[in-house]
C-alpha atoms as a PDB file:
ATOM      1  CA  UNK A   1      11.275 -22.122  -4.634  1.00  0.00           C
ATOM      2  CA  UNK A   2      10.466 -18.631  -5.198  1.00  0.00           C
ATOM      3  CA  UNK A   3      11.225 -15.834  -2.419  1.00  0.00           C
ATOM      4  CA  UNK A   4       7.521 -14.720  -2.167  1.00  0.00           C
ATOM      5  CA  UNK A   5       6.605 -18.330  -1.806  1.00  0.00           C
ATOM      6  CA  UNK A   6       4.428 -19.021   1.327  1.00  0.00           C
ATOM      7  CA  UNK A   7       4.250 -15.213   1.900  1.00  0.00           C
ATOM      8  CA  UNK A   8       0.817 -14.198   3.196  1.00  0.00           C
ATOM      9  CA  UNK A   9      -1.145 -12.031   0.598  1.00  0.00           C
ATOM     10  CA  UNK A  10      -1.366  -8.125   1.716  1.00  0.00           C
ATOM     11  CA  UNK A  11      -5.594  -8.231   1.532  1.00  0.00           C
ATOM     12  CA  UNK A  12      -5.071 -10.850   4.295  1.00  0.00           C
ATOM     13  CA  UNK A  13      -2.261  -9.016   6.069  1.00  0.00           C
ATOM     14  CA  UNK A  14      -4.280  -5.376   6.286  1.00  0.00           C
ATOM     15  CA  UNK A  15      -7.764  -7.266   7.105  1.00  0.00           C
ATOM     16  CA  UNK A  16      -5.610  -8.919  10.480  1.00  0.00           C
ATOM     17  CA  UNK A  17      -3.798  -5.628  10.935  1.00  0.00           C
ATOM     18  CA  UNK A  18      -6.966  -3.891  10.706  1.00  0.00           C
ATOM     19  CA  UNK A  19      -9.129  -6.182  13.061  1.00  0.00           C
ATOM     20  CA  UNK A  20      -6.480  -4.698  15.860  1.00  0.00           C
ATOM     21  CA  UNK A  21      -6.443  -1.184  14.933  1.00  0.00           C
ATOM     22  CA  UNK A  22     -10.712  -0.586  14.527  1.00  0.00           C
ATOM     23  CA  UNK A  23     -10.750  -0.836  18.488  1.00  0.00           C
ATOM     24  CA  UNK A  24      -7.846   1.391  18.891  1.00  0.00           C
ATOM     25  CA  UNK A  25      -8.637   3.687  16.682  1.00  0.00           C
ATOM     26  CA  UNK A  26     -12.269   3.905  18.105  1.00  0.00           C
ATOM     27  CA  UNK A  27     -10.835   4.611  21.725  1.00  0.00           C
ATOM     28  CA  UNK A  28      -8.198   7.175  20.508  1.00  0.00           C
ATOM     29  CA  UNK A  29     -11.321   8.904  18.301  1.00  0.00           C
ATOM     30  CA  UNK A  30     -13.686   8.786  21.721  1.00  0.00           C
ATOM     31  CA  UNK A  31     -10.774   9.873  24.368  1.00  0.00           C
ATOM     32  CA  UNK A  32      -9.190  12.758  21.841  1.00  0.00           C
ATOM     33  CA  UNK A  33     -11.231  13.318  18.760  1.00  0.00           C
ATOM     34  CA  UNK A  34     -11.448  11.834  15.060  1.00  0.00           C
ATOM     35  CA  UNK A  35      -8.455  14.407  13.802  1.00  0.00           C
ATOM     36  CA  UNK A  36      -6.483  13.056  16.722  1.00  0.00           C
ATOM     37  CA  UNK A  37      -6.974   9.133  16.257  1.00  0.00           C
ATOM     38  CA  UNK A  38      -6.038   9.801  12.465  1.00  0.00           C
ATOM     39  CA  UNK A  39      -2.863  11.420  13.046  1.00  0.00           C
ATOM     40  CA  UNK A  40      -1.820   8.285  15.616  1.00  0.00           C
ATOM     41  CA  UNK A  41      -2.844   6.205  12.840  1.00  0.00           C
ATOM     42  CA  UNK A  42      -1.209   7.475   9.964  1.00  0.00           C
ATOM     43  CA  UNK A  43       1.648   8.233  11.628  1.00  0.00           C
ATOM     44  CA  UNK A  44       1.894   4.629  12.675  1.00  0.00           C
ATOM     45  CA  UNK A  45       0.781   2.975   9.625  1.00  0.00           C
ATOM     46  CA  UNK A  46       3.220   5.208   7.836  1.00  0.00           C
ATOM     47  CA  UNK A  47       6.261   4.417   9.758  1.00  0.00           C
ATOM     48  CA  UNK A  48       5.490   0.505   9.605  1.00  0.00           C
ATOM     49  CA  UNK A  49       5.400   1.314   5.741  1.00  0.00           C
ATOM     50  CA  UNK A  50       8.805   2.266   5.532  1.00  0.00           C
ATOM     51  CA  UNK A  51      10.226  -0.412   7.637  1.00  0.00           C
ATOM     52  CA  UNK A  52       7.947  -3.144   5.571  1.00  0.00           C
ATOM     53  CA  UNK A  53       9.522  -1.217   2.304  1.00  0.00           C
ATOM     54  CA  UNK A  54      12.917  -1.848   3.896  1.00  0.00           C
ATOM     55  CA  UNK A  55      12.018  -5.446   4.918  1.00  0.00           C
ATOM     56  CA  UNK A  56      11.576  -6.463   1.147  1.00  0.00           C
ATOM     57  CA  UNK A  57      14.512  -3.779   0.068  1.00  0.00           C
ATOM     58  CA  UNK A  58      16.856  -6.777   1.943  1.00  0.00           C
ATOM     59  CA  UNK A  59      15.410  -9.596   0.596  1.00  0.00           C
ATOM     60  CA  UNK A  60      16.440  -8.590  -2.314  1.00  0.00           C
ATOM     61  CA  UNK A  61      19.844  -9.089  -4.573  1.00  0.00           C
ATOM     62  CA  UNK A  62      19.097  -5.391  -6.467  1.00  0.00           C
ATOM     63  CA  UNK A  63      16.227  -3.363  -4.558  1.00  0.00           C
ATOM     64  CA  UNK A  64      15.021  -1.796  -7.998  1.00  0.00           C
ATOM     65  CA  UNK A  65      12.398  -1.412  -9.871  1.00  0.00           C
ATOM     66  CA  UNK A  66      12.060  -4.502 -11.979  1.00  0.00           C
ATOM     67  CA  UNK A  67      12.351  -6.386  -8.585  1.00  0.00           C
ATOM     68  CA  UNK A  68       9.482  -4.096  -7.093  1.00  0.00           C
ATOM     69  CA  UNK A  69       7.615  -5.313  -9.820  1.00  0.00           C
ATOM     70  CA  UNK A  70       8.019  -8.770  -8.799  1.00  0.00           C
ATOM     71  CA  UNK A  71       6.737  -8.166  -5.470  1.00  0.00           C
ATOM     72  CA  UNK A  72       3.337  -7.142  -6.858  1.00  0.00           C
ATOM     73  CA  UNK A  73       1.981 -10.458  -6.554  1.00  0.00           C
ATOM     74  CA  UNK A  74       1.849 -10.224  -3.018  1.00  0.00           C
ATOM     75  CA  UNK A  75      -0.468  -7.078  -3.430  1.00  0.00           C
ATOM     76  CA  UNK A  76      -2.703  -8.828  -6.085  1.00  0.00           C
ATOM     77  CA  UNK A  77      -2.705 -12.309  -3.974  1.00  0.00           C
ATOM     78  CA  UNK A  78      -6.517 -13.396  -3.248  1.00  0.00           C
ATOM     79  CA  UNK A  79      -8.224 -11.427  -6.236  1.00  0.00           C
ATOM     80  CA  UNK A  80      -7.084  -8.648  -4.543  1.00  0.00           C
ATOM     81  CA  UNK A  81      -6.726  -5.473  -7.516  1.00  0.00           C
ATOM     82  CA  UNK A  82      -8.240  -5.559 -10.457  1.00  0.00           C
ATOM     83  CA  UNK A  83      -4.943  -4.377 -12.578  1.00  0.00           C
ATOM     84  CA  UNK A  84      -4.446  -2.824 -15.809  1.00  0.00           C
ATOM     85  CA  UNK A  85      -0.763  -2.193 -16.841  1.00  0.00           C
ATOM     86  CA  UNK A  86       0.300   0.516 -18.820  1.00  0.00           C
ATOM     87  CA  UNK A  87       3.499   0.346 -18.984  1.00  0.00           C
ATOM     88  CA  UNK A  88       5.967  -1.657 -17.312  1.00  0.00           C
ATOM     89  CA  UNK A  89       9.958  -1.084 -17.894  1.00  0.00           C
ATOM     90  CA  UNK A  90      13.507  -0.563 -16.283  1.00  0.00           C
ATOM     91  CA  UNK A  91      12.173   3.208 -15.969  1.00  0.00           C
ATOM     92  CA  UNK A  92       8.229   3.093 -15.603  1.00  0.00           C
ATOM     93  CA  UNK A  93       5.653   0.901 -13.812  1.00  0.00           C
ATOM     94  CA  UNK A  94       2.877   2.512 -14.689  1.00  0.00           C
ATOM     95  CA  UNK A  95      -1.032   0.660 -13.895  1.00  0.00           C
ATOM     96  CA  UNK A  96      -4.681   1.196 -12.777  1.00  0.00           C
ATOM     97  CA  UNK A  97      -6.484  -0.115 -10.629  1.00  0.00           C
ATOM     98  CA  UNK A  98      -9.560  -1.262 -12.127  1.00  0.00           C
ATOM     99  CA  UNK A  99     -10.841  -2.748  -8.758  1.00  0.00           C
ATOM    100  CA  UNK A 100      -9.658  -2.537  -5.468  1.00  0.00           C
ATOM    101  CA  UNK A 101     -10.832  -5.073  -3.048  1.00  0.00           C
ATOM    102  CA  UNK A 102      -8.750  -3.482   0.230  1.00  0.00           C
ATOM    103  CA  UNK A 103     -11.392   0.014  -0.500  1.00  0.00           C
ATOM    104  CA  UNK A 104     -14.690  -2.899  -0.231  1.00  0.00           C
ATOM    105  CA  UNK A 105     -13.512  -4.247   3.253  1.00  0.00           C
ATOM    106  CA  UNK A 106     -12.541  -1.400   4.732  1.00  0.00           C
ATOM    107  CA  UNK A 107     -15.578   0.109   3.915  1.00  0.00           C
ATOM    108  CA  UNK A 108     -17.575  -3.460   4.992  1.00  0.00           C
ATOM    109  CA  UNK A 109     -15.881  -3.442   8.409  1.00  0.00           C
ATOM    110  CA  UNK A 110     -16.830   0.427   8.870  1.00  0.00           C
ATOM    111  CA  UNK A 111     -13.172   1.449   8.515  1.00  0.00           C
ATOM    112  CA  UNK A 112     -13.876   3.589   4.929  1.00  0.00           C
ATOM    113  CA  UNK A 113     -13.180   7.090   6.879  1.00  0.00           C
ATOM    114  CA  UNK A 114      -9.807   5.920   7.778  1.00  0.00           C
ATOM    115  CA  UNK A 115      -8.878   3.103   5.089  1.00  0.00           C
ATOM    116  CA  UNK A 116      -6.710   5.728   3.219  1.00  0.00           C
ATOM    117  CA  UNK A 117      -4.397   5.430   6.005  1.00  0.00           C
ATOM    118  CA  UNK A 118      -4.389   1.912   6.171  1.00  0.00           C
ATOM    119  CA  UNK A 119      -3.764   1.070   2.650  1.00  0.00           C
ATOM    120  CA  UNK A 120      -3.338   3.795   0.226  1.00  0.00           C
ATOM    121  CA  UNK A 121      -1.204   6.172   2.053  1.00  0.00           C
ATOM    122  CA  UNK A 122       1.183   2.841   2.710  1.00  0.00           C
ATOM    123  CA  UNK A 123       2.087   2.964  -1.127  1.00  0.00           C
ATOM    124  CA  UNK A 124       4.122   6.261  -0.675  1.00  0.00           C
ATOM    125  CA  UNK A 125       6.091   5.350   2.117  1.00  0.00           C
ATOM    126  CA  UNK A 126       6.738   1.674   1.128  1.00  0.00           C
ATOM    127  CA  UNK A 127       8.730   2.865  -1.896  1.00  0.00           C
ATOM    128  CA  UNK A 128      10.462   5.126   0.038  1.00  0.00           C
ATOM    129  CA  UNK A 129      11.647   2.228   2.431  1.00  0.00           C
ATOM    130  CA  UNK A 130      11.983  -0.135  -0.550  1.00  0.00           C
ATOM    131  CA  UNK A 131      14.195   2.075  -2.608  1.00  0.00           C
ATOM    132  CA  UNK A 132      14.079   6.217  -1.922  1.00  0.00           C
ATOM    133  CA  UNK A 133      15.242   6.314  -6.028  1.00  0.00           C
ATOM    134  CA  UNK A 134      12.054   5.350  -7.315  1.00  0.00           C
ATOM    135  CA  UNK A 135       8.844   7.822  -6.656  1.00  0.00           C
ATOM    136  CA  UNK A 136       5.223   7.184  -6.959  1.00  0.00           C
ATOM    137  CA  UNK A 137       2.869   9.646  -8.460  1.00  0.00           C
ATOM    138  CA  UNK A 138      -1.116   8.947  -7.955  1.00  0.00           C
ATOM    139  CA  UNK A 139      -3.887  11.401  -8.398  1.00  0.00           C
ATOM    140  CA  UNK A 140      -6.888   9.433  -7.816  1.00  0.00           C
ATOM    141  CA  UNK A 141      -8.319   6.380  -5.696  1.00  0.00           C
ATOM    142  CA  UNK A 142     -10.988   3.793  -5.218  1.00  0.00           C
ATOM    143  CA  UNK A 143     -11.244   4.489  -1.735  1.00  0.00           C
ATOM    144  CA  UNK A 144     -11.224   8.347  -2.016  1.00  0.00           C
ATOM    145  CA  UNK A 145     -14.169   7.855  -4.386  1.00  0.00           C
ATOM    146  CA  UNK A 146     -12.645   7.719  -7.924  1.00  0.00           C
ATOM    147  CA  UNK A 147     -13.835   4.829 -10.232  1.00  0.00           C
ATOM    148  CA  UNK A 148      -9.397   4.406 -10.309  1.00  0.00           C
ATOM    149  CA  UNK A 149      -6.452   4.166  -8.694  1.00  0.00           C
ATOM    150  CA  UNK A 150      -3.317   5.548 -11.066  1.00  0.00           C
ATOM    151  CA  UNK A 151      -0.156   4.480  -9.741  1.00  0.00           C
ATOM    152  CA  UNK A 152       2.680   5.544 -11.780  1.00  0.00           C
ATOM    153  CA  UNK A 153       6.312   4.724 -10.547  1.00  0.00           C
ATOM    154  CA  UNK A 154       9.443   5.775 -11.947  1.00  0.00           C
ATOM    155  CA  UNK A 155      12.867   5.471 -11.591  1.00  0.00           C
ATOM    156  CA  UNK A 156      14.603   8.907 -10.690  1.00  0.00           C
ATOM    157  CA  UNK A 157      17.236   9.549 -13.122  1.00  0.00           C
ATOM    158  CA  UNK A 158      21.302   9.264 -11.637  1.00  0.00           C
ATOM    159  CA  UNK A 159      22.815  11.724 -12.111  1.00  0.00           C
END
């Protein structure tokens, strides 16, 4: 039986996650502004990225890349991305994102202004709690309007 086995998808995981924070966020943007609500937000999102990103770091024999690119499933689960690999070794994990379906229900449940935080300011941080060796570059996004999302990991060399 595989690890990942049973695990819940991440669409399904940030459309429960974000059912909870739309009200809070709402209050926090009435009581103290929009800049204010999306600093609480990102700063909490961000901080639960890092422990998730530690979370799977344990599950795991060697928290590398290769096994990071295991986990990927769990993001794709439920027709999720629309994925094109590039390149994919010890060193590189490089895709696009062809599709992104967390960008449509953010945007369908009138969380687009803050669904950056929610989801793609989590990718960041999760490799920093999954392994602090491996960095992510990305210069464009679905949700910030781009027809793309360009993820490109890599293994920081030892020295």
């Amino acid at each position: 039986m595989s690890k990942l086995e049973g695990e819940l998808g991440i669409l399904a995981r940030r459309r429960i996650e974000a059912e909870i924070i739309k009200p809070i966020y709402e209050i926090l943007k009435r009581e103290q502004g929009k800049d204010f609500a999306a600093a609480v937000i990102g700063e909490a999102v961000g901080n639960a990225a890092i422990q998730a990103g530690k979370h799977f770091a344990a599950l795991e024999e060697t928290a590398d890349l290769k096994s990071f690119v295991e986990l990927q499933v769990l993001w794709e689960k439920d027709d999720a991305l629309k994925v094109e690999i590039i390149a994919s070794d010890a060193e590189h994990y490089d895709y696009d994102v062809k599709r992104c379906r967390y960008a449509e229900m953010y945007n369908e449940m009138g969380l687009g202004e803050i669904g950056h935080l929610l989801s793609c300011n989590r990718d960041e941080l999760f490799i920093v709690g999954y392994n602090p060796d491996i960095e992510l570059t990305r210069t464009q996004t679905i949700m910030g309007g781009d027809h793309r999302c360009d993820f490109r990991y890599r293994a920081k060399p030892h020295e």
